[in-house]
Structures are given as structure tokens and as C-alpha cells.
Protein backbone atom coordinates (compact mmCIF):
# COMPACT_ATOMS: atom_id res chain seq x y z
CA UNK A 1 -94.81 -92.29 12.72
CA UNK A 2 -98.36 -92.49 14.22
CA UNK A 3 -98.58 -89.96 17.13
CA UNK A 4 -101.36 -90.09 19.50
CA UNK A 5 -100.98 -86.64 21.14
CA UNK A 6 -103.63 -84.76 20.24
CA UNK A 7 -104.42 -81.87 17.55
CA UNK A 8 -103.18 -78.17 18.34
CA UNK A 9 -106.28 -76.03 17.68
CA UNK A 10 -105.89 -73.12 15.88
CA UNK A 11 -107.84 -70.24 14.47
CA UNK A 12 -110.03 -70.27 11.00
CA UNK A 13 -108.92 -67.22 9.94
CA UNK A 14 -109.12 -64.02 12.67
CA UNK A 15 -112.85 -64.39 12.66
CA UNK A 16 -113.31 -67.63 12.37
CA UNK A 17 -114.67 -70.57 14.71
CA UNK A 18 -111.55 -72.81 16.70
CA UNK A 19 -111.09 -76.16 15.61
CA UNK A 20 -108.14 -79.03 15.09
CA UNK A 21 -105.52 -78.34 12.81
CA UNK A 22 -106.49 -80.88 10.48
CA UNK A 23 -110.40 -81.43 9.96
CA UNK A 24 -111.84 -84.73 8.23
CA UNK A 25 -113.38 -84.42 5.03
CA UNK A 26 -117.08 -87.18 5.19
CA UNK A 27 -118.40 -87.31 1.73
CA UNK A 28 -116.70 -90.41 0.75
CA UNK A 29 -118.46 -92.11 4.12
CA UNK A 30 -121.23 -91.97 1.70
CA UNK A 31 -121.25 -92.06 -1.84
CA UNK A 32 -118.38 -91.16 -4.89
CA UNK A 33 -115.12 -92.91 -4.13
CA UNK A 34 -116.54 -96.92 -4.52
CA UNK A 35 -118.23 -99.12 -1.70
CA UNK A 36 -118.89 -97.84 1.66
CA UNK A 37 -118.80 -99.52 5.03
CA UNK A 38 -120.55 -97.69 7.68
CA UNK A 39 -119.10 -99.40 10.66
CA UNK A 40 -115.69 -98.36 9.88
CA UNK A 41 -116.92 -94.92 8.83
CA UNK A 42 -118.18 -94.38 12.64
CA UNK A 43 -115.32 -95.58 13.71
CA UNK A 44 -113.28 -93.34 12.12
CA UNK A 45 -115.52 -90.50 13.22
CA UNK A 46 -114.79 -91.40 16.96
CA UNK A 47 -111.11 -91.81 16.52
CA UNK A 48 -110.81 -88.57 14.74
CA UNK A 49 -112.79 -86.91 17.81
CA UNK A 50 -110.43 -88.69 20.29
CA UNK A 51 -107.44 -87.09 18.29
CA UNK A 52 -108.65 -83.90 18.18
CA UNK A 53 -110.21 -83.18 15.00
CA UNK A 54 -113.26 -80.99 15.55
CA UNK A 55 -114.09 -79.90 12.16
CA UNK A 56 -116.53 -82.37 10.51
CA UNK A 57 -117.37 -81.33 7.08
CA UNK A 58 -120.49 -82.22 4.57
CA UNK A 59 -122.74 -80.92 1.92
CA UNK A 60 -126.25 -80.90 1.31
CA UNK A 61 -125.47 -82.54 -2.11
CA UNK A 62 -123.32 -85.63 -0.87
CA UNK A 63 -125.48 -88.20 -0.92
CA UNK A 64 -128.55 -86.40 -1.58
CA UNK A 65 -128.53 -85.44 2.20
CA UNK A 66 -127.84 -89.07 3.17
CA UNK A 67 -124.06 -87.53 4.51
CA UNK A 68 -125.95 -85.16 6.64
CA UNK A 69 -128.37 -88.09 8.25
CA UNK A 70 -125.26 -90.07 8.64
CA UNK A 71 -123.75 -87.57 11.06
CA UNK A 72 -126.37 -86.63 13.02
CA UNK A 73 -126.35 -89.08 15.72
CA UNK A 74 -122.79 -88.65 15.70
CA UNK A 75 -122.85 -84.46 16.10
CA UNK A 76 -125.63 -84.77 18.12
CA UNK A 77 -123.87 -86.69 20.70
CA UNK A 78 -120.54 -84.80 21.07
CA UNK A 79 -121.96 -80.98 20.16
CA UNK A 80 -120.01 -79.40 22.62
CA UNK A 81 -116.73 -80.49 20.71
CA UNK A 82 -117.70 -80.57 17.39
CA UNK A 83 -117.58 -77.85 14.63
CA UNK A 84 -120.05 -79.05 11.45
CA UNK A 85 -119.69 -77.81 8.38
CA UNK A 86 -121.86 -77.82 5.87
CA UNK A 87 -122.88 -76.38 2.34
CA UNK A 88 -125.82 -75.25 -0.05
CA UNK A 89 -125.41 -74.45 -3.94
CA UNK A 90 -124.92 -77.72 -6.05
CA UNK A 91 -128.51 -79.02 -6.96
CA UNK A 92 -128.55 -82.91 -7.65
CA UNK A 93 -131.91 -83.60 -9.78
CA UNK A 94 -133.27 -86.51 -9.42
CA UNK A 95 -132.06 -88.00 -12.61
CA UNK A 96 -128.47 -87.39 -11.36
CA UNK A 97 -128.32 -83.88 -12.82
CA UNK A 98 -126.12 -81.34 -11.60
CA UNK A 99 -126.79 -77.79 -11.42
CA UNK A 100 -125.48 -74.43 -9.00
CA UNK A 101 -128.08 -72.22 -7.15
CA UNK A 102 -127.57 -69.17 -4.96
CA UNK A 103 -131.09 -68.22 -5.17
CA UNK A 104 -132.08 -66.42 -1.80
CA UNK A 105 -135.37 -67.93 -1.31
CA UNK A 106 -133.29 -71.56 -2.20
CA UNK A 107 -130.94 -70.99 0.37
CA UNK A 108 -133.49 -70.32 3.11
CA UNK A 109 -134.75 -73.72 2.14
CA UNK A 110 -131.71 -75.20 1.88
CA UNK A 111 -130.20 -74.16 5.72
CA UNK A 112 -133.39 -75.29 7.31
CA UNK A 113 -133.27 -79.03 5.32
CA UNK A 114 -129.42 -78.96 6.47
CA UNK A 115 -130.98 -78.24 9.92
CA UNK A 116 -133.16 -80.66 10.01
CA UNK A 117 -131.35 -83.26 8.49
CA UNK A 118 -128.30 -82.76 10.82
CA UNK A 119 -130.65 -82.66 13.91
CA UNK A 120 -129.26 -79.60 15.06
CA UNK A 121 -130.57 -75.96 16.12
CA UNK A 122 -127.64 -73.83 14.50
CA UNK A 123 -124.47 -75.01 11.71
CA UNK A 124 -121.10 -73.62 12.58
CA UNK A 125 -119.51 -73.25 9.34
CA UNK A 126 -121.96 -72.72 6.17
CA UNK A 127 -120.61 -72.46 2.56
CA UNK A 128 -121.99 -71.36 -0.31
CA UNK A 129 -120.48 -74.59 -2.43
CA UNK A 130 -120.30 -73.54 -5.87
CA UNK A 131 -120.91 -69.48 -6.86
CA UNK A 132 -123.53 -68.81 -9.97
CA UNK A 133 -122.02 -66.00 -11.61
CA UNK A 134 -125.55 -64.98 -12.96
CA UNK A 135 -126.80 -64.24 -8.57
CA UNK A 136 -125.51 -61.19 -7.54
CA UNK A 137 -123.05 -61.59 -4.67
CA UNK A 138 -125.11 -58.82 -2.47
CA UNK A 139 -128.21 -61.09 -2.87
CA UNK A 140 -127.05 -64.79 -1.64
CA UNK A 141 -124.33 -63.03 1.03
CA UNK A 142 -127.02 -60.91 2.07
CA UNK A 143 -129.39 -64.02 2.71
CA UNK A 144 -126.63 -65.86 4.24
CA UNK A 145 -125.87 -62.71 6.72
CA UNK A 146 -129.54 -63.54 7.46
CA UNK A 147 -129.06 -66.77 9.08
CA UNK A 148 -126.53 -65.15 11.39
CA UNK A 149 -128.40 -63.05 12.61
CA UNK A 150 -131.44 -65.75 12.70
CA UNK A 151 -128.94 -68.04 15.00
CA UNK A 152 -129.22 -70.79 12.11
CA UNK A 153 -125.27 -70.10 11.27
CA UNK A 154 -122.27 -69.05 13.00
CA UNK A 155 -120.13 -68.42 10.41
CA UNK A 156 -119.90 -68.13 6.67
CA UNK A 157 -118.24 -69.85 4.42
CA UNK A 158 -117.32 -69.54 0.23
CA UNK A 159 -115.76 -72.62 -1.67
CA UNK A 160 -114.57 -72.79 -5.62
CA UNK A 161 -114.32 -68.33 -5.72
CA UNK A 162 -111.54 -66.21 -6.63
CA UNK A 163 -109.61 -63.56 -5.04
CA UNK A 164 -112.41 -60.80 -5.77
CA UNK A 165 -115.64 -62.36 -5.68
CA UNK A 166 -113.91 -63.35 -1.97
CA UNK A 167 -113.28 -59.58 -1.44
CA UNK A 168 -116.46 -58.29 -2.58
CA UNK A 169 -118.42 -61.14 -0.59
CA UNK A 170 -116.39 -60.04 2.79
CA UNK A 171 -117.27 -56.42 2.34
CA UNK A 172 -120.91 -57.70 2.71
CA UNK A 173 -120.58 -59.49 5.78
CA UNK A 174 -117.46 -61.65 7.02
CA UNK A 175 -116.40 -64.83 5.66
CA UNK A 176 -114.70 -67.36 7.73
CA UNK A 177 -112.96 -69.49 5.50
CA UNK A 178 -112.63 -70.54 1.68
CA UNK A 179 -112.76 -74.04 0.52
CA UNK A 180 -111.23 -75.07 -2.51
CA UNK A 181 -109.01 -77.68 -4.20
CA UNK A 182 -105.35 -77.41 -2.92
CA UNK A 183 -102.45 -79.60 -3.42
CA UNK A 184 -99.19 -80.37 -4.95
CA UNK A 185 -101.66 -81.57 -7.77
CA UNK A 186 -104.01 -78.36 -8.02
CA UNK A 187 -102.70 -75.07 -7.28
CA UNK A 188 -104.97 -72.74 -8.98
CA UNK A 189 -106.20 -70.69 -5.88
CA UNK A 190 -102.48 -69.63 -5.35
CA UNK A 191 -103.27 -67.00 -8.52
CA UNK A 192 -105.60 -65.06 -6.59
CA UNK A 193 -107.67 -66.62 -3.40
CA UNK A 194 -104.67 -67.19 -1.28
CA UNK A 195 -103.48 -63.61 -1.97
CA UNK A 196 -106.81 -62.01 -0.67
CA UNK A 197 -107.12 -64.82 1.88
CA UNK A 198 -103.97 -63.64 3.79
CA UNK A 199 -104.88 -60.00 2.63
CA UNK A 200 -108.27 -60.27 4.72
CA UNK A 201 -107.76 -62.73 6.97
CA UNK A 202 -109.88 -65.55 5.63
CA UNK A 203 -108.93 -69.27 6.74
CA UNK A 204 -108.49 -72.06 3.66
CA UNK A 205 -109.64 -75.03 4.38
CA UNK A 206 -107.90 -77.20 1.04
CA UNK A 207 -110.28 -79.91 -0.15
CA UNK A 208 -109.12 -83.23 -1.87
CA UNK A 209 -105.42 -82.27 -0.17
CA UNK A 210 -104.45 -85.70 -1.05
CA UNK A 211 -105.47 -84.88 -4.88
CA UNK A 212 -108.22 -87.35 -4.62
CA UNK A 213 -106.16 -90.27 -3.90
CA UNK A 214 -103.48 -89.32 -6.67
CA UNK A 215 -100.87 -88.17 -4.19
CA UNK A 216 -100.90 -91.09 -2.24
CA UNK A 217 -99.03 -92.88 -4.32
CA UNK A 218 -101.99 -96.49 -3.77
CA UNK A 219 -104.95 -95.50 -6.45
CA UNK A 220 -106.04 -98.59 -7.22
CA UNK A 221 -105.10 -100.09 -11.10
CA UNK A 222 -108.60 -100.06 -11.93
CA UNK A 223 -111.24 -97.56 -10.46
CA UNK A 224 -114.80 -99.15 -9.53
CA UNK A 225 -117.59 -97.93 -11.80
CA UNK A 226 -119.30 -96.26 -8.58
CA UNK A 227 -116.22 -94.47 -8.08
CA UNK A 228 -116.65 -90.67 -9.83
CA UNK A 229 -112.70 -90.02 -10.83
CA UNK A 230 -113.51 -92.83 -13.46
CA UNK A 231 -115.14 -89.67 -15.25
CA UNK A 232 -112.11 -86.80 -14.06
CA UNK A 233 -109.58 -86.36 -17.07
CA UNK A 234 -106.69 -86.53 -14.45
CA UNK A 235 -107.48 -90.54 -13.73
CA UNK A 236 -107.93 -91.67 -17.10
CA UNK A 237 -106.15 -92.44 -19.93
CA UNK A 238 -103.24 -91.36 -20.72
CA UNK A 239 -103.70 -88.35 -18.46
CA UNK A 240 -103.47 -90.90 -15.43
CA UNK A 241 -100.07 -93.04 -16.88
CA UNK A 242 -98.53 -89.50 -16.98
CA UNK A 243 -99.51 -88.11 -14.18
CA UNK A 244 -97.88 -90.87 -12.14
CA UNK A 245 -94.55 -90.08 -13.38
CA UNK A 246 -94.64 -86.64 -11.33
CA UNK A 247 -94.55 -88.28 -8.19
CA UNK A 248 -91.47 -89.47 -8.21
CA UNK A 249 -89.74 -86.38 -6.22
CA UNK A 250 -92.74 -87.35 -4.02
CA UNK A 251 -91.69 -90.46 -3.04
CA UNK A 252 -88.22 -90.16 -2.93
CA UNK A 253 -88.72 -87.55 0.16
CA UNK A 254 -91.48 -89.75 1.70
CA UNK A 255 -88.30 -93.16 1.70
CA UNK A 256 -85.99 -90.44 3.00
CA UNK A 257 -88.21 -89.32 5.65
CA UNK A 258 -89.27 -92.57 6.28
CA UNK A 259 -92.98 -90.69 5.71
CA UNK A 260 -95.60 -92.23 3.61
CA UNK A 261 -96.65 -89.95 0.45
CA UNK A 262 -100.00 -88.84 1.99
CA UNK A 263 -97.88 -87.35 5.03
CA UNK A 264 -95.47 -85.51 2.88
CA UNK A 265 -98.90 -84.12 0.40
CA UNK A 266 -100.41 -82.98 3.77
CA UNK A 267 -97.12 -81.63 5.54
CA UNK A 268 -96.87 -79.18 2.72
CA UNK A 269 -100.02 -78.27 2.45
CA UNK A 270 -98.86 -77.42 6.39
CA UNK A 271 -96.11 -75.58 5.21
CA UNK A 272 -98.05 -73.41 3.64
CA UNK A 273 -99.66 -71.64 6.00
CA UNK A 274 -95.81 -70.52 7.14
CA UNK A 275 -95.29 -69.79 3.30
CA UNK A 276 -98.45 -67.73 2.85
CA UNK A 277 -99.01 -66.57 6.16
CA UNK A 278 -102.65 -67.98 6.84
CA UNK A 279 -104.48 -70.38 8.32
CA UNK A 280 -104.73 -73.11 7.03
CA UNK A 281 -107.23 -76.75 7.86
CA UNK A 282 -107.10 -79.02 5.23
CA UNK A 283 -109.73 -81.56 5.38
CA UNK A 284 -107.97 -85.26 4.27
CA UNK A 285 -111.18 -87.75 3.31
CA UNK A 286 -110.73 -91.34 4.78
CA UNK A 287 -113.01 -93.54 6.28
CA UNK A 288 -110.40 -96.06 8.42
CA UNK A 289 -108.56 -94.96 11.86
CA UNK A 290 -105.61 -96.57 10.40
CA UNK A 291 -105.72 -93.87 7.62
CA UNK A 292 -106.82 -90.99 9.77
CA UNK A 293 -103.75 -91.63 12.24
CA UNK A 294 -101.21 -91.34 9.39
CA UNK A 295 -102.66 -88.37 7.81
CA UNK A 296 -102.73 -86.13 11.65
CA UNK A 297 -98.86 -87.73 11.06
CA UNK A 298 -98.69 -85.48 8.79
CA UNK A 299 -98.37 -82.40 11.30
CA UNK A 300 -94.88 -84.06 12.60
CA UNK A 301 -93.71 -83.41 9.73
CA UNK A 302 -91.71 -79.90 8.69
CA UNK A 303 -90.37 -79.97 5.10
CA UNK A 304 -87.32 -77.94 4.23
CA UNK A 305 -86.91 -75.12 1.88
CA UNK A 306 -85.13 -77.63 -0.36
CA UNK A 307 -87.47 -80.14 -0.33
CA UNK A 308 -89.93 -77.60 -0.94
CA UNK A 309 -88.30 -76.38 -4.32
CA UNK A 310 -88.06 -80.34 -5.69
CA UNK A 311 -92.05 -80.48 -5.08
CA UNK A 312 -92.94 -77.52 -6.53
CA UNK A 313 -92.71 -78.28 -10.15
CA UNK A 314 -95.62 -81.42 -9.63
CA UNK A 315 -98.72 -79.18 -10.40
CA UNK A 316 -97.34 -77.09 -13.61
CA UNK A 317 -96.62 -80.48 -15.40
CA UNK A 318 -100.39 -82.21 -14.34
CA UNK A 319 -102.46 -83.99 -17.61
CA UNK A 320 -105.69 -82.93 -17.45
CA UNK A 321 -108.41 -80.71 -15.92
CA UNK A 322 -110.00 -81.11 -12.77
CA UNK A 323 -113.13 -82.13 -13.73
CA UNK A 324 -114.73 -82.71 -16.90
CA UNK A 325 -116.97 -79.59 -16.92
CA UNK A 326 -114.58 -76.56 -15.85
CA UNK A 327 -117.26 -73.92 -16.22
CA UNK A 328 -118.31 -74.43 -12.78
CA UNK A 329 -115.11 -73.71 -11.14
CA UNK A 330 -112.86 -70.96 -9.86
CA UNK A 331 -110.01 -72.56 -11.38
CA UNK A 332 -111.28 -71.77 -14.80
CA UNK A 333 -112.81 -68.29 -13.99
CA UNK A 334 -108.92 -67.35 -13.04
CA UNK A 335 -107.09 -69.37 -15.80
């Protein structure tokens, strides 16, 4: 199933910067999802390069800024054909507190310690990663429009919003893309981002595509203790033994298509952006070449209208919230 042609490229959204068709999602290269091995990490960074992927994507938060540091020497050394993308807006303390800013004056300090960290003069792609309801929008889009025009960004970037703060944030200065959870295990942006993404023009880049592991039809019996879905409702429990019963239509069109699950949860995430007409990038985490080639797989793939209808039902039947603090999210501002 492996192909080694490489990536179309395609547009984010009708402003946005080119890049693969599928991007590679680093934060598990560093922390969150159990032990990490840095020489296979590289190594998957350089085969997904050789593929095709362009669009590398961090956050200031993963790691602490550790995520950044570990791509430097890697974006440094092939700038001319990668896209970075990074984020500012969740605030680890330093007793493993969590916390959202969109502060102006916070953000300029935030894009300059991405800067610096990431060894580079300007960032492609910059999100705002999670929105604080009590900033006005005018405020932190108006700083970010800033760094534009500064040269620090190309393009901007919202992740976790809905339909209208995405609508009032483009009237202010054009976003790129949204980021936020999609897959056949989280469809909450379908309510109201997608809409105003196709509406505007916006690209959606779908984070955790593979529903953090879930869809892949291999999460381990027992989770490390470094391993943060060991705190998500949708792993645990009960939640988790029921939540693996709704992948049986799953698998039965992965055996059929002689596909593995991952490449049928990515293919129609694909399918989507026929079904929505956008652009879509989703950004599949992995940290081996043997599980990078089978998710780019994925864009062999073209699922029927049929098999489309037996998938659809996975996401209204899911145990269990996305996290265990909603307040944060878009999903629950929508809901």
C-alpha cells in the first residue's frame, strides 16, 4: 500500500502558504504520548521531507519549548522547503499548570521566544492555540497583524474557535487556516467552523486525525503513566471498552480495502475536503517512517459514498468528552 511518489501540494485555503497534502503533527517527538526516542524522531522528520510533507507543526507549549529546540537544526537546514508552524496561547506554569493567554504584550513575547527558539528570522504559519474569551478578538488579531507586517509571520493562524469568532477574526486581518480536532471520533467543528471555513476560504488543518491513537485500531491495553490520554474521559474506563465497539464498520472497510484503519481515518478526513469543499491538511502525529509511509497511504485511498454513510454514525455514539476540562474548547462553546 506504501507509495513512494511524492505529496501533491495544494493550497491552505486561497490565502494561505503551499505545502504537502498531508503535514506531520511533532508534539509527540517530545513529550505526552509515553517514551520518546529522538533518533527515530529525526528520522522520521527526513523521510517525511523526502515524501513531500512540508508542513512541520509545533507549539510553544509542547515541551515547554523543548519541541521548538528539537526542530531547529532540522528547519534550519532545509528552510527553503519547509513550512513551520507554530503557536502561542496555552501557558504551562512551572508546576505543570495550564492556563490560555491572548494578551498583546504576551504575544509579542511569545513570537520572539518561538523565534529564537526555532532559530529562525520569520514563522510561516502562527496560531493563536487556544482563544480567551475574556481578550477581545480586535486586540490579539490586531497584535498578530503586527508581526506581519514586522516580517516575524507570514500567515495567521486560529485553532479550537467557532464559526464566528473565525469570521470576526478574518474581518480583522486574514486567517490562513483553522486547527482543530477532526475525525470520525470528533466532529464538533462540522456545527459551525467548517461552514465559515468554506464560506471564507480558510484552510483546516484537523489535529489528532487519527483520534489520538483511538482510530487506529493498536492503543495499547494499558496506557504509560507519562502518556496524557490516561487523564482524557474517552481512554478510560468504561468510556474506552465502549468506544472500541464503534470501530467495527472501521475495520471491516480497512480488511475489504486491504487498508489499515489509520488509512481509512485519514482517507476520509480526505474526502472531506470534496464533501465540504475546502482545503483540507490534516496533520497525522508519528514519530517512525514506517508509520509516516502508511499514513501519506492514506491519499491512495478514495472512499465511496456508501462507505461514507456506514462511517458516519462513529462520532454521534462516542463515550466521553474530549478532554477533562471542556471550558477551554470550541467544542463546548458550540455544544
Amino acid at each position: 500500500m506504501a507509495d513512494r511518489r511524492r505529496l501533491k501540494q495544494v493550497r491552505l485555503g486561497s490565502r494561505g502558504l503551499t505545502a504537502g497534502a498531508q503535514g506531520l503533527g511533532c508534539m509527540g517527538m517530545s513529550e505526552f504520548y509515553g517514551d520518546t526516542d529522538e533518533s527515530a524522531a529525526r528520522a522520521t522528520l527526513d523521510a517525511a521531507l523526502e515524501r513531500g510533507v512540508t508542513m512541520f507543526d509545533t507549539a510553544d507549549m509542547y515541551g515547554r519549548g523543548d519541541n521548538e529546540r528539537f526542530l531547529a537544526p532540522f528547519v534550519q537546514a532545509h528552510r527553503e522547503q519547509v513550512a513551520i508552524a507554530t503557536k502561542f496561547g496555552s501557558v504551562r506554569g512551572e508546576d505543570g499548570s495550564m492556563s490560555v493567554s491572548n494578551d498583546p504584550r504576551y504575544i509579542r513575547q511569545a513570537v520572539d521566544g518561538s523565534l529564537s527558539r526555532l532559530g529562525l528570522e520569520v514563522i510561516d504559519l502562527y496560531y493563536m492555540h487556544r482563544r480567551d474569551p475574556t481578550v477581545p478578538l480586535a486586540d490579539s488579531i490586531g497584535v498578530m497583524a503586527e508581526l506581519v507586517t514586522q516580517g516575524k509571520v507570514r500567515y495567521l493562524g486560529l485553532s479550537e474557535v467557532t464559526g464566528d469568532e473565525l469570521r470576526e477574526a478574518n474581518a480583522i486581518h486574514p486567517i490562513a487556516a483553522v486547527q482543530s480536532e477532526w475525525s470520525l471520533f470528533t466532529r464538533d467543528i462540522e456545527r459551525t467552523l467548517v461552514p465559515a471555513a468554506t464560506e471564507l476560504g480558510v484552510g483546516v488543518v484537523p489535529y489528532s486525525p487519527l483520534g489520538r491513537g483511538f482510530l487506529t485500531g493498536s492503543m495499547p491495553a494499558r496506557l504509560q503513566g507519562n502518556d496524557v490520554r490516561t487523564v482524557f474521559p474517552r481512554f478510560t474506563g468504561e468510556n474506552a471498552r465502549r468506544n472500541a465497539e464503534l470501530l467495527t464498520p472501521l475495520a471491516r472497510i480497512a480488511d475489504a480495502r486491504g487498508a489499515s484503519m489509520a488509512q481509512i481515518a485519514l482517507a476520509w478526513l480526505h474526502r472531506q475536503a470534496v464533501v465540504q469543499n475546502l482545503t483540507v491538511v490534516p496533520i497525522p502525529g508519528t514519530r517512525t517512517p514506517t508509520r509516516l509511509a502508511e499514513n501519506l497511504a492514506a491519499l491512495e485511498i478514495t472512499l465511496t459514498d456508501d462507505e461514507l454513510t456506514r462511517l458516519d454514525p462513529i462520532a454521534e455514539q462516542v463515550a466521553g468528552d474530549r478532554y477533562p476540562d471542556m471550558t477551554e474548547t470550541a467544542g463546548s462553546r458550540e455544544s
